[in-house]
Protein backbone atom coordinates (compact mmCIF):
# COMPACT_ATOMS: atom_id res chain seq x y z
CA UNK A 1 29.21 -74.18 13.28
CA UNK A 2 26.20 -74.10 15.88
CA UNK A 3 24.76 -76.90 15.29
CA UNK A 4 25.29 -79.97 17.23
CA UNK A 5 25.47 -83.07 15.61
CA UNK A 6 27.62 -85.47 18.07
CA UNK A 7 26.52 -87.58 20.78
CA UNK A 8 27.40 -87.15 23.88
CA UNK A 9 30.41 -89.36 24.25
CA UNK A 10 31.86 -87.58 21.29
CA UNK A 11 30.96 -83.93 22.39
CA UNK A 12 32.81 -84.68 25.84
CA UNK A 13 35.92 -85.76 24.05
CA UNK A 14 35.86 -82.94 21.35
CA UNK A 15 35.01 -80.09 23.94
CA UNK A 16 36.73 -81.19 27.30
CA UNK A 17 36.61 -77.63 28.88
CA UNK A 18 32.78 -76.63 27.96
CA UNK A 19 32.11 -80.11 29.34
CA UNK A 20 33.71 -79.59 32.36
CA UNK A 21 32.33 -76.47 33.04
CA UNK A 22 28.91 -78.16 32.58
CA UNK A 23 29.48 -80.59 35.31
CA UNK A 24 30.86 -77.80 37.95
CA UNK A 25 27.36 -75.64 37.24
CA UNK A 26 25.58 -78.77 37.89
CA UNK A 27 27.40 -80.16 40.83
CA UNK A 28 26.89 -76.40 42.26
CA UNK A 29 23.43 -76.71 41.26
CA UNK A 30 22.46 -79.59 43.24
CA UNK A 31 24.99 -78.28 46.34
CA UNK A 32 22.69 -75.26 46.40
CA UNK A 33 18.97 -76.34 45.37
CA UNK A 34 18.83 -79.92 47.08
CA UNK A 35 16.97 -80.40 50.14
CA UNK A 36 19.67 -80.69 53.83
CA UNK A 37 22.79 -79.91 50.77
CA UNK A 38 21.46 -76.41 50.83
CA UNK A 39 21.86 -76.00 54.56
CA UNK A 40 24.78 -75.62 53.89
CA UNK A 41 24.83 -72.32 52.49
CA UNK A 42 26.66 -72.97 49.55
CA UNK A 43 25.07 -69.90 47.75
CA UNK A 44 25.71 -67.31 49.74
CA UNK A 45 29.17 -69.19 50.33
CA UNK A 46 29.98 -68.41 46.48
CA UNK A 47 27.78 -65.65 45.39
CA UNK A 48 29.01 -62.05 44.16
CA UNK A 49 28.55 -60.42 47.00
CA UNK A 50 30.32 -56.71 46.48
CA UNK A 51 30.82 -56.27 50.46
CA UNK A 52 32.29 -59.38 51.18
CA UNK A 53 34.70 -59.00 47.81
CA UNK A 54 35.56 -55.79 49.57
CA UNK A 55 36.36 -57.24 52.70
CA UNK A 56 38.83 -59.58 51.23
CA UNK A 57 36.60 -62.79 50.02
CA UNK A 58 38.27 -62.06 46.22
CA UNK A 59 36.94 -65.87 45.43
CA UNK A 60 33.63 -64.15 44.58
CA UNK A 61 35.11 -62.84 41.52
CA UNK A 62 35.12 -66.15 39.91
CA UNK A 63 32.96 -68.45 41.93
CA UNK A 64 29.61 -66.13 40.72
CA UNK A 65 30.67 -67.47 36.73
CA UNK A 66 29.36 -70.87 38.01
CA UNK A 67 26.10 -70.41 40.57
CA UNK A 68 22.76 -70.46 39.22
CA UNK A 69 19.38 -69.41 40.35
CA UNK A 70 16.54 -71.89 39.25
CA UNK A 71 16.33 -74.70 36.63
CA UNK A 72 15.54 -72.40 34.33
CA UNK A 73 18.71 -70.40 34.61
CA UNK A 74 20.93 -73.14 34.41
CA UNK A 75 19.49 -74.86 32.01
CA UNK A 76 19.24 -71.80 29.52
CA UNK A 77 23.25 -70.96 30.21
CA UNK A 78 23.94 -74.18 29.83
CA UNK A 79 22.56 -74.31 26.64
CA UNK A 80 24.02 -71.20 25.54
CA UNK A 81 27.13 -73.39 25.96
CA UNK A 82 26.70 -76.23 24.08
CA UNK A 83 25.39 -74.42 21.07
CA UNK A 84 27.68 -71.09 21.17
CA UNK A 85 31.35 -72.36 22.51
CA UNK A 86 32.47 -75.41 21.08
CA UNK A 87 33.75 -73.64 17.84
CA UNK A 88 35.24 -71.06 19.68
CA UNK A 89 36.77 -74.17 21.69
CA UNK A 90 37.78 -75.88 18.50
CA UNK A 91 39.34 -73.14 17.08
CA UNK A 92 41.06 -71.48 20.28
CA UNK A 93 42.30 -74.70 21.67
CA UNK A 94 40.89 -76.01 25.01
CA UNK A 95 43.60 -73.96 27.30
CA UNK A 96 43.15 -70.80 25.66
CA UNK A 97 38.91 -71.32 25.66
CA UNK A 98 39.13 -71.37 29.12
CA UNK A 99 41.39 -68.94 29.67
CA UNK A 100 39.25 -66.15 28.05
CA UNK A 101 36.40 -67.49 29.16
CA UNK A 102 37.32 -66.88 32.83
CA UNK A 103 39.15 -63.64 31.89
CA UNK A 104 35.54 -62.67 30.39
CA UNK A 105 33.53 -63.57 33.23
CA UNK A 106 36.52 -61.85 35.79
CA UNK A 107 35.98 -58.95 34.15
CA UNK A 108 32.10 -58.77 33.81
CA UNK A 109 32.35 -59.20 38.00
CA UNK A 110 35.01 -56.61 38.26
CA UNK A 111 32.95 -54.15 36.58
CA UNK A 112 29.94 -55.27 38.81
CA UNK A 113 32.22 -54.60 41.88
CA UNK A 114 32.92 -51.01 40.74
CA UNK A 115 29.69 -49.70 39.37
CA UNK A 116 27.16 -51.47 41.24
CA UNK A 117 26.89 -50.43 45.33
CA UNK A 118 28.55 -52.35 48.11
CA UNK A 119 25.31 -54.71 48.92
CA UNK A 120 24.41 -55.83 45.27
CA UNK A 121 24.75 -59.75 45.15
CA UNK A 122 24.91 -61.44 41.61
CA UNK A 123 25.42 -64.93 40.12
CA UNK A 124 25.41 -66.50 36.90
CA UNK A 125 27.37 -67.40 33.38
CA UNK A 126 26.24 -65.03 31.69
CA UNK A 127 29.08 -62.62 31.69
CA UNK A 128 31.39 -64.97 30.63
CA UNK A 129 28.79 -66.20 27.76
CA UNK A 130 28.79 -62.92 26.73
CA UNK A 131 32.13 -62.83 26.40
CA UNK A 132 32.00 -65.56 24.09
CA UNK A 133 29.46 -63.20 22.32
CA UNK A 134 32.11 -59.93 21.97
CA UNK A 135 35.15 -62.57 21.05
CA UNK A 136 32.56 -63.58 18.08
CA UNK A 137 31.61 -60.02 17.30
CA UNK A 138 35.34 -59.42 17.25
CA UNK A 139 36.04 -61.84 14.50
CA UNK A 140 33.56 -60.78 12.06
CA UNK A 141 34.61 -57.18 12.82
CA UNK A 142 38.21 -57.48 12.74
CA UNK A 143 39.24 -60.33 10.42
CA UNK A 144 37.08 -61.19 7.87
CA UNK A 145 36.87 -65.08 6.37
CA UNK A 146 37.60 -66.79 9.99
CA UNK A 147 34.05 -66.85 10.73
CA UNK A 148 31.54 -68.15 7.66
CA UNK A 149 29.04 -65.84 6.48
CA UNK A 150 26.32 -67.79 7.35
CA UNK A 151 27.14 -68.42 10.95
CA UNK A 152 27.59 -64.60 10.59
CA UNK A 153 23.93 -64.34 10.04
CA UNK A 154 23.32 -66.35 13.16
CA UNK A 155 25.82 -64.45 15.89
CA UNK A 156 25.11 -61.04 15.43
CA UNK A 157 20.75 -60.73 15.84
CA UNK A 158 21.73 -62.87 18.34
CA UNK A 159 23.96 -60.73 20.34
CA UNK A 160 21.77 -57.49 19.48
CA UNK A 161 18.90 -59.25 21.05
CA UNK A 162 20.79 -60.61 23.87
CA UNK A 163 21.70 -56.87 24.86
CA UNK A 164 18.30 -55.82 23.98
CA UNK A 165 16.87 -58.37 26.25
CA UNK A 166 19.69 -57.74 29.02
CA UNK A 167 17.82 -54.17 29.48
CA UNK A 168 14.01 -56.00 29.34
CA UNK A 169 14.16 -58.67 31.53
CA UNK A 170 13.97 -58.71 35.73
CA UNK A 171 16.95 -59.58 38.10
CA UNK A 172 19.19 -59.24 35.78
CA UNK A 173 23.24 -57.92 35.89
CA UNK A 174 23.13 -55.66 33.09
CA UNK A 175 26.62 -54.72 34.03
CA UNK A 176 27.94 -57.90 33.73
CA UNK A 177 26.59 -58.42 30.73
CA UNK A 178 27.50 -55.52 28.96
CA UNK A 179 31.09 -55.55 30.09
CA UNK A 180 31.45 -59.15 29.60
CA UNK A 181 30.59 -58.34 26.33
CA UNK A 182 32.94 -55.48 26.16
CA UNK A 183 35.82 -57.74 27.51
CA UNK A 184 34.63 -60.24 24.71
CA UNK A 185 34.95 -57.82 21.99
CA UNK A 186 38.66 -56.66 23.42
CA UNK A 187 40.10 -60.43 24.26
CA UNK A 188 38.91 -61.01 20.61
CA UNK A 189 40.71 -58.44 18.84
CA UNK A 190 44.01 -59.34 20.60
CA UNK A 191 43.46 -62.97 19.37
CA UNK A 192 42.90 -61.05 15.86
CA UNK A 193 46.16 -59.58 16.49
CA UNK A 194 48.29 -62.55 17.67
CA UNK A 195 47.01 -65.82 17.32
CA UNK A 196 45.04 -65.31 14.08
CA UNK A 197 47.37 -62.45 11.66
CA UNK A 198 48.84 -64.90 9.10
CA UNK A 199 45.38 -66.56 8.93
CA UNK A 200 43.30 -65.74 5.67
């Protein structure tokens, strides 16, 4: 389930929206880390800024989901993507991936908006990927036999550590990730409810 075995040809194909959501955090990438492109000032153009959202710049709800800080940052999001979402892709279908995934991420930036004070600025995926976290958590939760034991064994240290480290590391949105992993585990139960009852 997360592990990757098709080549890159193949993986575009089978995962349309993860791959296209790859290309946007890397055209945004180079837009805001290339020499004369970042004169621009495409970051603070599309960051989370709360005052700004405040004063009516309501893009900044969405546009944070794909702006990264450093290599590093995109490259370790990124990578949460390719191994973590394609099943969920597979098995939600590509409009409804997206769709939660964006809902997720909406959400996580939301909550940032209300708890955190009127000049915090955030970016990053990593409210939506923990969405993607909480819609897992959901399944094994509420409806046992759609997701394999095994891959079981895989998800959940990895979400407990991802929280754990959410509350270790510098710089980091702790309120977007915890409430995009809240929004997860609630957009996953009301797939549980609808689109997977009759499923064993």
């Amino acid at each position: 389930m997360f592990v990757r075995t098709e080549s890159f040809r193949e993986f575009i194909k089978s995962y349309p929206m993860i791959s296209i959501i790859l290309m946007i955090h890397l055209i945004i990438f180079i837009f805001t880390s290339v020499p004369y492109l970042d004169d621009l000032e495409w970051f603070e153009y599309l960051a989370g800024n709360n005052e700004m959202i405040l004063a009516g710049e309501y893009w900044r709800l969405i546009t944070p989901i794909f702006v990264h800080l450093g290599f590093s940052h995109i490259l370790f999001n990124s990578f949460s993507l390719i191994i973590f979402a394609p099943a969920l892709e597979r098995t939600l279908g590509s409009f409804t991936f997206i769709i939660v995934y964006l809902v997720a991420g909406i959400a996580a930036n939301i909550a940032t908006l209300l708890i955190q004070p009127a000049y915090f600025t955030h970016v990053s995926a990593s409210g939506a990927i923990f969405g993607l976290f909480g819609i897992y958590l959901a399944f094994v939760f509420f409806k046992k036999g759609l997701i394999h034991s095994n891959d079981q064994q895989i998800i959940n240290p990895i979400a407990v550590v991802s929280v754990i480290m959410t509350f270790l590391q510098p710089n980091i949105n702790i309120t977007g990730h915890i409430f995009g992993l809240i929004s997860g585990i609630l957009i996953g139960k009301i797939l549980v409810d609808t689109k997977f009852r009759k499923r064993i």
